[in-house]
Protein backbone atom coordinates (compact mmCIF):
# COMPACT_ATOMS: atom_id res chain seq x y z
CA UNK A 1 73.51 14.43 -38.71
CA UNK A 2 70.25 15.74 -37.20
CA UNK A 3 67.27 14.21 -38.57
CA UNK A 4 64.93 16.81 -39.81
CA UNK A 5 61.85 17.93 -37.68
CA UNK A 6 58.76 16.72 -38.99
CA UNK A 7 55.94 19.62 -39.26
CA UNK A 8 53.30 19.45 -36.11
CA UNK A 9 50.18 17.76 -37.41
CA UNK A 10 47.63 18.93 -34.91
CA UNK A 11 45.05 17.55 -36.09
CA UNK A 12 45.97 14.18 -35.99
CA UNK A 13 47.29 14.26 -32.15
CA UNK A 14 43.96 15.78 -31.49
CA UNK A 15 41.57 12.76 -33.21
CA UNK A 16 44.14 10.13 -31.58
CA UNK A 17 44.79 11.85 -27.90
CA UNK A 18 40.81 13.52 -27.78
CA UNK A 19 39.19 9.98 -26.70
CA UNK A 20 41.91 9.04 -24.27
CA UNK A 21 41.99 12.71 -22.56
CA UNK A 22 38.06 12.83 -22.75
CA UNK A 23 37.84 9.23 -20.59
CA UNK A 24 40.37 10.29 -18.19
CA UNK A 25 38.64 13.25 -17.06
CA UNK A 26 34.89 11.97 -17.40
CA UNK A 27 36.12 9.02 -15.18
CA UNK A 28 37.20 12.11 -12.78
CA UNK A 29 34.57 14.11 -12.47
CA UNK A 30 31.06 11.86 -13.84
CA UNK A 31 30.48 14.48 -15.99
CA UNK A 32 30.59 13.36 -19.43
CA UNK A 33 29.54 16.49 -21.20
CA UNK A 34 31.91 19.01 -18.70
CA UNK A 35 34.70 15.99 -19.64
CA UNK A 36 34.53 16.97 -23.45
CA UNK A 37 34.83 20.38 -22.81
CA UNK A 38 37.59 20.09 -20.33
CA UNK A 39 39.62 17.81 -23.08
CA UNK A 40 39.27 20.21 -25.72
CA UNK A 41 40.62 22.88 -23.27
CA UNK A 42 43.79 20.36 -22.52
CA UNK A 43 44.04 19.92 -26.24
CA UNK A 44 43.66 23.06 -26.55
CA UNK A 45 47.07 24.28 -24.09
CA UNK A 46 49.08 21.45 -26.09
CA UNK A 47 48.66 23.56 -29.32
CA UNK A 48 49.50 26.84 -28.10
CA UNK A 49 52.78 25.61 -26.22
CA UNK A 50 55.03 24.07 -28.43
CA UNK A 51 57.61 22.45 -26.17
CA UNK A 52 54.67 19.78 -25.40
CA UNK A 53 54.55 18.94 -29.11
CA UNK A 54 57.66 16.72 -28.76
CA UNK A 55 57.68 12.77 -28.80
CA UNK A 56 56.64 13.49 -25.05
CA UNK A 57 53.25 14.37 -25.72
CA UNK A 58 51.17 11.61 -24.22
CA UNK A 59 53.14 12.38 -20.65
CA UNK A 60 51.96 15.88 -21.37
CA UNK A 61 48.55 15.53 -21.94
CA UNK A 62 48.51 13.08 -19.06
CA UNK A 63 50.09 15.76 -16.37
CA UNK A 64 48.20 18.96 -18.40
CA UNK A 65 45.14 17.41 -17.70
CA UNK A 66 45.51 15.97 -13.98
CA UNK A 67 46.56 19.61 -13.40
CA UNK A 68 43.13 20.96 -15.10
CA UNK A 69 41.34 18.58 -13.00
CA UNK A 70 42.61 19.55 -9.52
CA UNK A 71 42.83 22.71 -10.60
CA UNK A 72 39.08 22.85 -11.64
CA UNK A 73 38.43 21.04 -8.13
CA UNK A 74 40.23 24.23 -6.01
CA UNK A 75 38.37 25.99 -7.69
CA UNK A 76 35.02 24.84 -7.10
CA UNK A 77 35.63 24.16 -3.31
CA UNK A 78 36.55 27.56 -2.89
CA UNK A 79 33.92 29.09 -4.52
CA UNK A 80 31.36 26.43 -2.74
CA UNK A 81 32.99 27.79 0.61
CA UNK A 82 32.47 31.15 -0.01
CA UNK A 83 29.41 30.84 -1.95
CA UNK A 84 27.60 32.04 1.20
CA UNK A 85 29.17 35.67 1.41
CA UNK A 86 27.93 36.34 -2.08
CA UNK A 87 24.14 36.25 -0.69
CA UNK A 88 24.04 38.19 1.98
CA UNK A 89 21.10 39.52 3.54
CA UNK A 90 23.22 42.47 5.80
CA UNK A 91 23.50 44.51 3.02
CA UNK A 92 22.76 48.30 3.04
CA UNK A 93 19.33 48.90 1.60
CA UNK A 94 19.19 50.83 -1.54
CA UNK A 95 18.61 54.36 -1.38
CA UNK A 96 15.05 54.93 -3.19
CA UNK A 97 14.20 52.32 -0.33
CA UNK A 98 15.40 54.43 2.85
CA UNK A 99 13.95 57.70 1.62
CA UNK A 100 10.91 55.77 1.44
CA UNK A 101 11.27 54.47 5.10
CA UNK A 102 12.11 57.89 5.99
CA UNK A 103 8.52 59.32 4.68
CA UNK A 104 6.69 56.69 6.24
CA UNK A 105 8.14 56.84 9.16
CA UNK A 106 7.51 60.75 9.17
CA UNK A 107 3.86 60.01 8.50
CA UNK A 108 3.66 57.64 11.20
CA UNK A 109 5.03 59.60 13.69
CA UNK A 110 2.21 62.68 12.33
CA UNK A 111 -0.07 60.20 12.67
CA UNK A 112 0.76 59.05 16.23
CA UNK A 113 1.21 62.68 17.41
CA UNK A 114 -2.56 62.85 17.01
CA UNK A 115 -3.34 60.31 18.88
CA UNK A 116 -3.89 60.21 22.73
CA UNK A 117 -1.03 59.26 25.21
CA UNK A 118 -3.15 55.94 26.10
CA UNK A 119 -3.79 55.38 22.70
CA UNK A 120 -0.24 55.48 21.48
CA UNK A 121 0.59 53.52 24.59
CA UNK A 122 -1.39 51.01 23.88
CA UNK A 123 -0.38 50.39 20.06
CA UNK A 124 3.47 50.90 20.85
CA UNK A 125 3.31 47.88 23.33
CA UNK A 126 1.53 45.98 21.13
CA UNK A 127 3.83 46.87 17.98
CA UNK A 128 6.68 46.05 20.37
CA UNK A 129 5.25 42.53 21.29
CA UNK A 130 2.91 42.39 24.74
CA UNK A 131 0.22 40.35 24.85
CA UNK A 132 -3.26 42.37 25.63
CA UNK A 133 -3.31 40.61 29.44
CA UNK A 134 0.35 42.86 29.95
CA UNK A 135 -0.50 45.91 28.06
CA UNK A 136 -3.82 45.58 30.38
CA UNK A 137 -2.33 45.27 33.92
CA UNK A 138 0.00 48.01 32.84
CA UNK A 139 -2.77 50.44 31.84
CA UNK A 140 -4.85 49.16 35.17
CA UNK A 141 -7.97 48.16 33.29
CA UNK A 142 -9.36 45.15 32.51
CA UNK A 143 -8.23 42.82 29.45
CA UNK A 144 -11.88 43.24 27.35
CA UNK A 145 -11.34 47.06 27.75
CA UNK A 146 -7.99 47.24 26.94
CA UNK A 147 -8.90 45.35 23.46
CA UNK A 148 -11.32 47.63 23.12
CA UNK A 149 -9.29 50.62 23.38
CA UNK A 150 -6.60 48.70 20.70
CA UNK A 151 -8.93 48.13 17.81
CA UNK A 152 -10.30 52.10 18.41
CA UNK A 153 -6.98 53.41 18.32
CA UNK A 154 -5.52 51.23 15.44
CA UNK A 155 -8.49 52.58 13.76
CA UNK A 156 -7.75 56.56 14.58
CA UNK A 157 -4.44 55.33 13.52
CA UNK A 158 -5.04 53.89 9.95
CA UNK A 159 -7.43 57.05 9.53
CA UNK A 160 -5.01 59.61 10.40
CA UNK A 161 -2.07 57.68 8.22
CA UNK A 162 -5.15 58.02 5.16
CA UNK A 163 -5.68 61.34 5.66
CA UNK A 164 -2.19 62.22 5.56
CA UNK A 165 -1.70 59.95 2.23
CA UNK A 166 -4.87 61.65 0.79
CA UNK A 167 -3.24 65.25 1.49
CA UNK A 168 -0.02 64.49 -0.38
């Protein structure tokens, strides 16, 4: 005849097995605060799934939580290795943000339009990165006039980009 089946007593598998599950992982992964939590979560599985709650439990707890731990390490070296596709910078700007681009850059181009040819020669070349000595020989004067002639039309420039501003 069968001996009858004694009733689960959680509680006292979890205040003998807690320490020895707690250890094993916190030897694991250093981290004895994360190691508490992770035993209570392997503690946790052996409640909800009775077939573990035989006289097999220690071999259980002992495979439930190697499996957490590898698990938990997956999953952190995946999301280290794709970490970098969560910040990135090629994004589509947001929309308040274009229409705004799109304004200035209709108010710069007003603003340019009133300028002279040499004078929006002169501050495109320098917007796009040549030095005063190129933007110089490519005008044909010399490199005092040609600084000259960038500081007066950045000025006409600003003005005319004020103007505009003060109209709206």
């Amino acid at each position: 005849m069968e001996a009858p089946q004694r009733p689960f007593d959680f509680e006292s598998v979890f205040h003998t097995r807690y320490g020895q599950v707690a250890r094993v992982i916190a030897r694991v992964i250093r981290d004895p605060a994360r190691a508490e939590e992770l035993a209570v979560e392997v503690l946790w599985k052996f409640w909800r799934t009775p077939r573990a709650q035989g006289e097999q439990a220690g071999g259980w707890l002992y495979r439930t939580t190697s499996n957490l731990i590898v698990s938990r390490a997956r999953r952190a070296a995946v999301a280290s290795r794709f970490a970098p596709r969560l910040l990135r910078r090629d994004t589509p700007e947001e929309p308040d943000a274009v229409v705004i681009g799109h304004e200035r850059q209709g108010q710069l181009d007003a603003a340019l339009a009133k300028l002279s040819v040499a004078d929006r020669v002169v501050l495109l070349m320098a917007a796009q990165g040549a030095s005063g000595v190129e933007i110089a020989t490519h005008l044909g004067r010399s490199h005092g006039a040609t600084r000259i002639l960038l500081l007066r039309a950045r000025q006409k420039l600003r003005t005319a980009m004020v103007e505009r501003e003060d109209r709206r």
